[in-house]
PDB file of N, CA and C in Angstrom:
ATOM      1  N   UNK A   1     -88.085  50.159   8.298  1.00  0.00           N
ATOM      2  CA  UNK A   1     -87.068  50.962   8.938  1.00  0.00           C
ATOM      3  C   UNK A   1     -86.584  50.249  10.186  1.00  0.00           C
ATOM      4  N   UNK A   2     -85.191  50.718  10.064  1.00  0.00           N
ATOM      5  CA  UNK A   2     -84.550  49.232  11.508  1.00  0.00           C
ATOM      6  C   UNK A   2     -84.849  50.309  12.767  1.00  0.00           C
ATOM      7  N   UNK A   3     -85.228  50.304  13.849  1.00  0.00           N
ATOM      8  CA  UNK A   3     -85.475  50.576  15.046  1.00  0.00           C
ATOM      9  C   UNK A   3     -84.349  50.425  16.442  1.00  0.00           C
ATOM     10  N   UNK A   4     -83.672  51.488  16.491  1.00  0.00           N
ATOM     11  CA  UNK A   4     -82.032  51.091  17.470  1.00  0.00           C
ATOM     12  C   UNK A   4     -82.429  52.096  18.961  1.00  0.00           C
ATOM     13  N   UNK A   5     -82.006  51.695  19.793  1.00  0.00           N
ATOM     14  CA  UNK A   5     -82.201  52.464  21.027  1.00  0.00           C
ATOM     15  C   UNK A   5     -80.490  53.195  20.674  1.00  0.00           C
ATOM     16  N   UNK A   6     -80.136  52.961  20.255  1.00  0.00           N
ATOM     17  CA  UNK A   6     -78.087  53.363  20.065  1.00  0.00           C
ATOM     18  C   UNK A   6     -78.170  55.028  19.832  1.00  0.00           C
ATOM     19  N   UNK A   7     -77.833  55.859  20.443  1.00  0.00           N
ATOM     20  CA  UNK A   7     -77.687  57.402  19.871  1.00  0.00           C
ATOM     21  C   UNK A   7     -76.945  56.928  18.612  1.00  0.00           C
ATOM     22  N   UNK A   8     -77.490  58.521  17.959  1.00  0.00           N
ATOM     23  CA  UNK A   8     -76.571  58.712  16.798  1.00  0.00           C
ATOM     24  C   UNK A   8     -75.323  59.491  17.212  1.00  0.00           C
ATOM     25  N   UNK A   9     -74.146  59.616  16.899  1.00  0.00           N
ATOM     26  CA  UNK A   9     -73.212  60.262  17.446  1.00  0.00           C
ATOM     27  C   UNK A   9     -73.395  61.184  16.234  1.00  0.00           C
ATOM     28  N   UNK A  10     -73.686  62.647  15.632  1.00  0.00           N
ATOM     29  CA  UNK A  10     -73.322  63.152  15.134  1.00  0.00           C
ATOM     30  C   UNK A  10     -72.499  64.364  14.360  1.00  0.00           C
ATOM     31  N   UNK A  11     -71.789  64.243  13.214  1.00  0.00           N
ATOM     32  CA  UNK A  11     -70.939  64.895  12.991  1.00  0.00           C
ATOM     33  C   UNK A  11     -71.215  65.331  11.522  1.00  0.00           C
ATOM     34  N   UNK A  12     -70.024  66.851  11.571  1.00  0.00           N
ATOM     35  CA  UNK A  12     -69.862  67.352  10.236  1.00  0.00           C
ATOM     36  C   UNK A  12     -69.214  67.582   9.679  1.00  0.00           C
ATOM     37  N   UNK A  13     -68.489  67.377   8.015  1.00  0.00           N
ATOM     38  CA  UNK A  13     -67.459  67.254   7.657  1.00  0.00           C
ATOM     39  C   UNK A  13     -66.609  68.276   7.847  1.00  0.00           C
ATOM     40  N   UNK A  14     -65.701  68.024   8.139  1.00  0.00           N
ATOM     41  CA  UNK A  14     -63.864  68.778   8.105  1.00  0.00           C
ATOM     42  C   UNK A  14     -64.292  70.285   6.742  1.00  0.00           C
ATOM     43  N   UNK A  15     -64.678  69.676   6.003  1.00  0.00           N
ATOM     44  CA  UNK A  15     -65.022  70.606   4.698  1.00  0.00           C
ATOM     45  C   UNK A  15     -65.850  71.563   4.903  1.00  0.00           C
ATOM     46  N   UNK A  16     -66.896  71.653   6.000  1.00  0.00           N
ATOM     47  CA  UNK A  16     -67.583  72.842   6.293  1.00  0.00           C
ATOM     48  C   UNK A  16     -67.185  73.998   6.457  1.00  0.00           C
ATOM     49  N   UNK A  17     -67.593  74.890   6.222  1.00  0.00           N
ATOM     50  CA  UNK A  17     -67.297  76.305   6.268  1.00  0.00           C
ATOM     51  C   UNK A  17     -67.840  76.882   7.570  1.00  0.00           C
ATOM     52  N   UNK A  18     -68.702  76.191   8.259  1.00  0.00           N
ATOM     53  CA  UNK A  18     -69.989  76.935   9.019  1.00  0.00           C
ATOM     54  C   UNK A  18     -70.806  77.983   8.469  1.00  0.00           C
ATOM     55  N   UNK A  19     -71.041  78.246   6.894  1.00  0.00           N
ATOM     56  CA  UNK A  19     -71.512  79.013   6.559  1.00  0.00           C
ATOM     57  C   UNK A  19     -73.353  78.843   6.905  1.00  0.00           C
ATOM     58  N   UNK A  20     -73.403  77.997   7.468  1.00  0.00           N
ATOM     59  CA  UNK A  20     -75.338  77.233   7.678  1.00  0.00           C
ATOM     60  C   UNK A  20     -75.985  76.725   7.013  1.00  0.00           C
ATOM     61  N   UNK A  21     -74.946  76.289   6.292  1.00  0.00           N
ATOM     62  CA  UNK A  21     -75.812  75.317   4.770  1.00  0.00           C
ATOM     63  C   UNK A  21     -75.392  74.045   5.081  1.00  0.00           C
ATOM     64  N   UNK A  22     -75.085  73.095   6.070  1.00  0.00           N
ATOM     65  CA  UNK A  22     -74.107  71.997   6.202  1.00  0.00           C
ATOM     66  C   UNK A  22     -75.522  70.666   6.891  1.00  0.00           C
ATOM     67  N   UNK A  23     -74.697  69.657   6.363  1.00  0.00           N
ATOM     68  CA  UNK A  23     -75.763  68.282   7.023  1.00  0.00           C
ATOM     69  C   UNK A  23     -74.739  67.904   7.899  1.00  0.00           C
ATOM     70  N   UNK A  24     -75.240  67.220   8.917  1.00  0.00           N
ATOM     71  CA  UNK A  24     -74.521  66.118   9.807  1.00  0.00           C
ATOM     72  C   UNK A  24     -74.988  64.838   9.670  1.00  0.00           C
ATOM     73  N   UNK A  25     -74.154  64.065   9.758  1.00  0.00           N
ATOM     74  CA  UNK A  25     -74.907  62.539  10.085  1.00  0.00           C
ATOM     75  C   UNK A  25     -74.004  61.743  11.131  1.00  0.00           C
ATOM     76  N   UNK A  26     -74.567  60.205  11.010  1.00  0.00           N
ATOM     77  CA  UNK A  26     -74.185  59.711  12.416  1.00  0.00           C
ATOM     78  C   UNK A  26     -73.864  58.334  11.412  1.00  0.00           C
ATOM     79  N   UNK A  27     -72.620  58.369  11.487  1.00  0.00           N
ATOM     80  CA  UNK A  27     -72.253  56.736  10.660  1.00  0.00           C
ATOM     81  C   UNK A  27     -72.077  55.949  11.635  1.00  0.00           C
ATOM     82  N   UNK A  28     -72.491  56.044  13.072  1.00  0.00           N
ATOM     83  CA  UNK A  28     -71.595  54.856  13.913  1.00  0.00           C
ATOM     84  C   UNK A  28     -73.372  53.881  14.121  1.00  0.00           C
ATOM     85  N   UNK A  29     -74.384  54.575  13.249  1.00  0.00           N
ATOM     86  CA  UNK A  29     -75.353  53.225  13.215  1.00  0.00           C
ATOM     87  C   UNK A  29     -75.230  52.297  12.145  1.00  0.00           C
ATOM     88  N   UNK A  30     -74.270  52.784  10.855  1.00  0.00           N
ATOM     89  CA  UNK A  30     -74.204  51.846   9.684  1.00  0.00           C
ATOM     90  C   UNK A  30     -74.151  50.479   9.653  1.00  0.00           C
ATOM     91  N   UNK A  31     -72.986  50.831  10.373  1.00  0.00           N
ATOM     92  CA  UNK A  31     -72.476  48.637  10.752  1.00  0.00           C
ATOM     93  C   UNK A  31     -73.356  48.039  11.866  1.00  0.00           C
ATOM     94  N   UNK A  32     -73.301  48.216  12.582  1.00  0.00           N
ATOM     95  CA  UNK A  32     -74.556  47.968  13.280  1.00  0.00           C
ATOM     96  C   UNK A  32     -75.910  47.692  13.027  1.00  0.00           C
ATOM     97  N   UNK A  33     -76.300  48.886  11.733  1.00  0.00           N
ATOM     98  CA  UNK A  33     -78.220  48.920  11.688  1.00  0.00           C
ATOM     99  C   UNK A  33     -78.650  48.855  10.647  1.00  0.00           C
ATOM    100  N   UNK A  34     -77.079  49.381   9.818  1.00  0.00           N
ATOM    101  CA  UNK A  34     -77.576  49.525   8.358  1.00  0.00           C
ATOM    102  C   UNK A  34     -78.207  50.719   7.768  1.00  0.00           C
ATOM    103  N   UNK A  35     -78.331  51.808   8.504  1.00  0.00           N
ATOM    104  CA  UNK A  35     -78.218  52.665   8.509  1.00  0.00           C
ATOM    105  C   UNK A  35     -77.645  54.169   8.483  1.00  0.00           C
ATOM    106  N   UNK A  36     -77.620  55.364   7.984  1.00  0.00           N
ATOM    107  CA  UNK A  36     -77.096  56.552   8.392  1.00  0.00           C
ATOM    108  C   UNK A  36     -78.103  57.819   8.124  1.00  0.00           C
ATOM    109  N   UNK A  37     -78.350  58.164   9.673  1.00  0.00           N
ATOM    110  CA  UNK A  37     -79.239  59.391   9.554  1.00  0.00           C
ATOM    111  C   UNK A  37     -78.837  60.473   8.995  1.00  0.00           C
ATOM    112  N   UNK A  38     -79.643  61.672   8.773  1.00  0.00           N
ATOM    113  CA  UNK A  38     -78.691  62.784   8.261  1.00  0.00           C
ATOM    114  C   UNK A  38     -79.853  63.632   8.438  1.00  0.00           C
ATOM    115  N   UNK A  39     -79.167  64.988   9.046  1.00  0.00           N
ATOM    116  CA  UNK A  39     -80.097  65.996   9.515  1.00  0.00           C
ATOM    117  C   UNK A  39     -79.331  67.590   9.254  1.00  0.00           C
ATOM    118  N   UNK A  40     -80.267  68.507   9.340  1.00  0.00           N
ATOM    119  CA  UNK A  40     -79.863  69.948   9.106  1.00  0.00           C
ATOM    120  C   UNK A  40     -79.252  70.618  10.447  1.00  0.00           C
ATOM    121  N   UNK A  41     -77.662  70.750   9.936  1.00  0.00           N
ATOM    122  CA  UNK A  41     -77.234  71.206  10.949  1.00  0.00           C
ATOM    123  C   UNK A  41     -77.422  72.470  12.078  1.00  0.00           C
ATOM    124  N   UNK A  42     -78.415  73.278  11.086  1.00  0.00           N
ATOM    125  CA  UNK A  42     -78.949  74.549  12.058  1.00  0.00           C
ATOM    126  C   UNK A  42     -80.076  73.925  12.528  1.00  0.00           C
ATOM    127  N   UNK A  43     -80.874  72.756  12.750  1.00  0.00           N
ATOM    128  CA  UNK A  43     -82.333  72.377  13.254  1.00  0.00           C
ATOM    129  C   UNK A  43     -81.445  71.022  13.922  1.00  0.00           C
ATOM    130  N   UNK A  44     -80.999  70.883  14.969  1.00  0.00           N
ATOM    131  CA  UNK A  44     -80.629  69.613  15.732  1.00  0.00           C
ATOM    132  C   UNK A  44     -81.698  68.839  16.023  1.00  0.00           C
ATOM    133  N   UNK A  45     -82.969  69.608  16.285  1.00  0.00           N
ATOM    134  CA  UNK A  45     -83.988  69.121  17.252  1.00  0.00           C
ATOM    135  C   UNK A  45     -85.187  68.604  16.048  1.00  0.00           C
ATOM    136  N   UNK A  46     -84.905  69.254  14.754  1.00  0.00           N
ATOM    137  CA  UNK A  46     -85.541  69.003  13.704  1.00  0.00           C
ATOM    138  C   UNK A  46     -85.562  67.638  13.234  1.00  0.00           C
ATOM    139  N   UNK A  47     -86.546  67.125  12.521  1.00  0.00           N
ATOM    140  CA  UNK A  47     -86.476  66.017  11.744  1.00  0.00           C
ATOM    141  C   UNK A  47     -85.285  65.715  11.302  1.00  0.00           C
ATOM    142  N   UNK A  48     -85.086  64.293  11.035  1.00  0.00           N
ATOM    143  CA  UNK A  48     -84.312  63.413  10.341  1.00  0.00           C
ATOM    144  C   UNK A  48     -84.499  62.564  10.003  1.00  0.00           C
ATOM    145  N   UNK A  49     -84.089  62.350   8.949  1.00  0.00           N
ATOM    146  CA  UNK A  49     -83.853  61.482   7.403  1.00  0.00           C
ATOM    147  C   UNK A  49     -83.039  60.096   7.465  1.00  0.00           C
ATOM    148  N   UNK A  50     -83.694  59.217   7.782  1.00  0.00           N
ATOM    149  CA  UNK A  50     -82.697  58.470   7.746  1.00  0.00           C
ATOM    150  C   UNK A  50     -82.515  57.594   6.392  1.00  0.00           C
ATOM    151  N   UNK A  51     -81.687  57.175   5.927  1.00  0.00           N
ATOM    152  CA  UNK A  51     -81.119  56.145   4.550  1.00  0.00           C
ATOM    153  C   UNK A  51     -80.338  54.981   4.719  1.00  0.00           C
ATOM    154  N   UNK A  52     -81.136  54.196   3.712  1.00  0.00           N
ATOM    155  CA  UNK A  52     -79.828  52.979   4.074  1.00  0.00           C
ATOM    156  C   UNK A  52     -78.499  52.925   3.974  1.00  0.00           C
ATOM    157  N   UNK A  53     -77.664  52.593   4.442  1.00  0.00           N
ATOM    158  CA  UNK A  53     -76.019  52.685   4.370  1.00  0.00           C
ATOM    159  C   UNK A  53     -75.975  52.507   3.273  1.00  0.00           C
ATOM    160  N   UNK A  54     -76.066  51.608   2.093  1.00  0.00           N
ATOM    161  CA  UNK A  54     -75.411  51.384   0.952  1.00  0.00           C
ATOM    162  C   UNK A  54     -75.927  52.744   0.009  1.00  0.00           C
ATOM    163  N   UNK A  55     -77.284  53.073   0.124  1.00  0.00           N
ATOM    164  CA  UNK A  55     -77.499  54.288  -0.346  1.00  0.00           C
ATOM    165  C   UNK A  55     -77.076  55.655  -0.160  1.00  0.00           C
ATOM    166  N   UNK A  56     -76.660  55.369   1.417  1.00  0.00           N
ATOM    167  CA  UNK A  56     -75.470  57.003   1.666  1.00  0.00           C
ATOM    168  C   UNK A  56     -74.125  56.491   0.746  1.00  0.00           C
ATOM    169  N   UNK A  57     -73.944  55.336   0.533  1.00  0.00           N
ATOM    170  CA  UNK A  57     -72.571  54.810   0.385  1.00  0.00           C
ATOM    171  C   UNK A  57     -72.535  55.590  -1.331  1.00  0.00           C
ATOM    172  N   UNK A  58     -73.840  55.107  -2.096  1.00  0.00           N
ATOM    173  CA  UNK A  58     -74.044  55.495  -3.682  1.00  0.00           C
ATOM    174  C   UNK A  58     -74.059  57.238  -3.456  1.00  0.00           C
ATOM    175  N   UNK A  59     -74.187  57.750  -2.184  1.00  0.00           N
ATOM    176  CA  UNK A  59     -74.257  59.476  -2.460  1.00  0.00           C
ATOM    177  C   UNK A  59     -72.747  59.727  -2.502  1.00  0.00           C
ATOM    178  N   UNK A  60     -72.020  59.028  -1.920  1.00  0.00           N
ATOM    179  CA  UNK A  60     -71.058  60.022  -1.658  1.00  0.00           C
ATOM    180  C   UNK A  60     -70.141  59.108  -2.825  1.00  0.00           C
ATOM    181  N   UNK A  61     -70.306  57.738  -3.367  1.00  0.00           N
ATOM    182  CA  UNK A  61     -69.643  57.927  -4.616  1.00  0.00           C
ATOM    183  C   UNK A  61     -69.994  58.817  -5.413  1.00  0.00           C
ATOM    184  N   UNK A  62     -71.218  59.137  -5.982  1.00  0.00           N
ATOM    185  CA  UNK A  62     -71.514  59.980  -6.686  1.00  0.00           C
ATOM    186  C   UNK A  62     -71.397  61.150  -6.707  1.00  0.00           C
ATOM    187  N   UNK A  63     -70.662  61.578  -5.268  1.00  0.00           N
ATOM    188  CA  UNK A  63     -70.724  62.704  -5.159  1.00  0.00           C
ATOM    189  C   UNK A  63     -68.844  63.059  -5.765  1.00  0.00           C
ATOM    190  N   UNK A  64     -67.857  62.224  -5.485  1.00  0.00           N
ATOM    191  CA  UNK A  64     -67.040  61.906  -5.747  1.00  0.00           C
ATOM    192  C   UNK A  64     -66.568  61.919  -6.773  1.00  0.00           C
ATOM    193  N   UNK A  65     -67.447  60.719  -7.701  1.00  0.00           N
ATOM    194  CA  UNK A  65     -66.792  60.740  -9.443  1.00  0.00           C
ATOM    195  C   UNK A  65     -67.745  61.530  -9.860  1.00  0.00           C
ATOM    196  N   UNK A  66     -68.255  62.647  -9.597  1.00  0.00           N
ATOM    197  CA  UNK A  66     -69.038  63.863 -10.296  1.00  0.00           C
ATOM    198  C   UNK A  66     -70.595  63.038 -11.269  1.00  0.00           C
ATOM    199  N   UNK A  67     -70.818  62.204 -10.828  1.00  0.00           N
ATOM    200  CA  UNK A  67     -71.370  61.504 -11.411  1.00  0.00           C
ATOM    201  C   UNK A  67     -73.009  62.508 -11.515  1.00  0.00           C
ATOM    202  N   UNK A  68     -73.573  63.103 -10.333  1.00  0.00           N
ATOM    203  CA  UNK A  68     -74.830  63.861  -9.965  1.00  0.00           C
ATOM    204  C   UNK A  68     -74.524  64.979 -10.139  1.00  0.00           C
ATOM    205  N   UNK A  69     -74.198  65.500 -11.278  1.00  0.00           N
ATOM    206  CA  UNK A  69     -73.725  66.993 -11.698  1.00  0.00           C
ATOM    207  C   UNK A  69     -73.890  67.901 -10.558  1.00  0.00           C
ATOM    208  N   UNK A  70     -74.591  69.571 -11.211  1.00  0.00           N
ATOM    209  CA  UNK A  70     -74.284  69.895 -10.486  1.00  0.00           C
ATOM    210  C   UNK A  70     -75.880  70.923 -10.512  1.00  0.00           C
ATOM    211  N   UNK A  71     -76.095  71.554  -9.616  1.00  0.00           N
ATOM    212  CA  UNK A  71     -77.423  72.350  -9.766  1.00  0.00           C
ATOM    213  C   UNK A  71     -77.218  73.788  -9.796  1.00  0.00           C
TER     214      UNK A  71
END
């Protein structure tokens, strides 16, 4: 795991509802670290997840061409 003193700046998509089901993440460590954290937007102070950029990159194609159905 890469190790950054850099805050995460984080944010949540335009698409939220605020209904309390929403993630945030912080893409401004990607280019930089190679990284993008992602955490539960009602627990700020809570754990986080972090993933490699190219692997957030495979979520949100997939999330895109419907590829990861649906639950």
């Amino acid at each position: 795991m890469t190790t950054t003193t850099e805050s995460p700046r984080w944010f949540k998509s335009s698409y939220s509802n605020n209904g309390g089901t929403c993630v945030e993440i912080a893409t401004n460590l990607a280019i930089p670290h190679g990284i993008v954290p992602v955490r539960d937007s009602k627990r700020p102070g809570g754990p986080v997840l972090t993933v490699t950029a190219n692997a957030f990159a495979g979520l949100v194609t997939g999330i895109k061409t419907g590829d990861l159905g649906t639950a």
